[in-house]
Protein backbone atom coordinates (compact mmCIF):
# COMPACT_ATOMS: atom_id res chain seq x y z
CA UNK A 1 30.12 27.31 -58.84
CA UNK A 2 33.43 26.08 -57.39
CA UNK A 3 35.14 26.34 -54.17
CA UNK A 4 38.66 28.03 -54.67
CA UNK A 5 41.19 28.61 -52.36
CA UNK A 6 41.97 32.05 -51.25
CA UNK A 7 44.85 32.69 -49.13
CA UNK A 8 43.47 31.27 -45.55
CA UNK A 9 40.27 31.30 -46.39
CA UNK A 10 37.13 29.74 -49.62
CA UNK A 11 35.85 31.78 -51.90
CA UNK A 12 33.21 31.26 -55.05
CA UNK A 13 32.78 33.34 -57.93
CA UNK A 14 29.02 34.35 -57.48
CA UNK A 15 27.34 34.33 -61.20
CA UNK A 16 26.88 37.43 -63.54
CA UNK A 17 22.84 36.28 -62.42
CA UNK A 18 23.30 36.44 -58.95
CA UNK A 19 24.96 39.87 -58.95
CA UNK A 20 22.34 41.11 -61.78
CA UNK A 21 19.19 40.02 -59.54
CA UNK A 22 20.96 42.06 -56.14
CA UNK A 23 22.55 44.96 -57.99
CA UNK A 24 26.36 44.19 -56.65
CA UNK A 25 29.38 45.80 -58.16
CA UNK A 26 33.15 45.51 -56.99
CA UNK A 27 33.30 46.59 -53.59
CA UNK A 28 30.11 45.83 -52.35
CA UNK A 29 29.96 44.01 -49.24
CA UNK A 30 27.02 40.96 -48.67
CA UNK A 31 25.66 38.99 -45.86
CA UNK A 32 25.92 35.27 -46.21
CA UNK A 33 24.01 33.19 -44.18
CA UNK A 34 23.24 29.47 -43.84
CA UNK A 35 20.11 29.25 -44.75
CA UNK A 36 19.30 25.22 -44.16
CA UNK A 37 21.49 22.49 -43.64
CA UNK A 38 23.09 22.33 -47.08
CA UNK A 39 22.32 25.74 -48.06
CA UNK A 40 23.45 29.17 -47.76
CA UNK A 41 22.37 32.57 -48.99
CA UNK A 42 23.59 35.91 -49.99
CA UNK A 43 21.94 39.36 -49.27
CA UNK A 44 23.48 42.75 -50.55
CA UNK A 45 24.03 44.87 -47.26
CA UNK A 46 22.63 48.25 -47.70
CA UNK A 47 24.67 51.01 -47.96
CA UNK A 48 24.70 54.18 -45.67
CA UNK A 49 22.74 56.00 -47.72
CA UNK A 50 20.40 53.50 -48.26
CA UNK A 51 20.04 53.19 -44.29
CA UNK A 52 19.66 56.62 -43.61
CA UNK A 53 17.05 57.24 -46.38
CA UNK A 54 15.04 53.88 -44.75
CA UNK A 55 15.73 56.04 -41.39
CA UNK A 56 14.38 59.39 -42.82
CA UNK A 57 11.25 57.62 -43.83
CA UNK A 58 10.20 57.73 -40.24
CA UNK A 59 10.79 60.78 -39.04
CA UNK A 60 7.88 62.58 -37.36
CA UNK A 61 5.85 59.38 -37.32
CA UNK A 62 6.92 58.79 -33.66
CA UNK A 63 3.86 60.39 -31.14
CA UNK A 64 4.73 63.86 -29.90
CA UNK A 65 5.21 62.39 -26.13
CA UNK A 66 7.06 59.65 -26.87
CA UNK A 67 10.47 59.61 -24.86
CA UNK A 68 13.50 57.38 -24.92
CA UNK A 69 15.19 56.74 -22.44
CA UNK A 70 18.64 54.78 -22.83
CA UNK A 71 18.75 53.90 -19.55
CA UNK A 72 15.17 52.76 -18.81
CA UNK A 73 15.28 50.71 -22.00
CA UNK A 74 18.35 48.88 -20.47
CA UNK A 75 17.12 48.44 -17.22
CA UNK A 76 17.01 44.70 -15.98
């Protein structure tokens, strides 16, 4: 891959691999994060749906007297 410039900012082209292996299509956004000192990596960021399903997945699995409190979790 190579560096390009792009406007203020760097971009690479990932690989038709790369966006194969995570699923991406145009408009998808990604995490990129350095992942060692000369390395970096790129994670497809789920999508709402995606969350929300991951979300649903839990429901009812919380015990029936189980409270939350905002403001006793952010107590200090």
């Amino acid at each position: 891959m190579q560096v390009s410039k792009w406007g203020n900012s760097l971009a690479i082209r990932l690989p038709v691999s790369v966006v194969e292996v995570l699923g991406l299509k145009a408009g998808d956004d990604v995490e990129v994060r350095v992942a060692g000192e000369d390395q970096f990596e790129v994670k497809r960021t789920p999508s709402n749906r995606e969350v929300l399903a991951r979300l649903r997945k839990f429901r009812g699995l919380l015990p029936a007297d189980f409270k939350f409190d905002r403001l006793e979790a952010n107590e200090r």
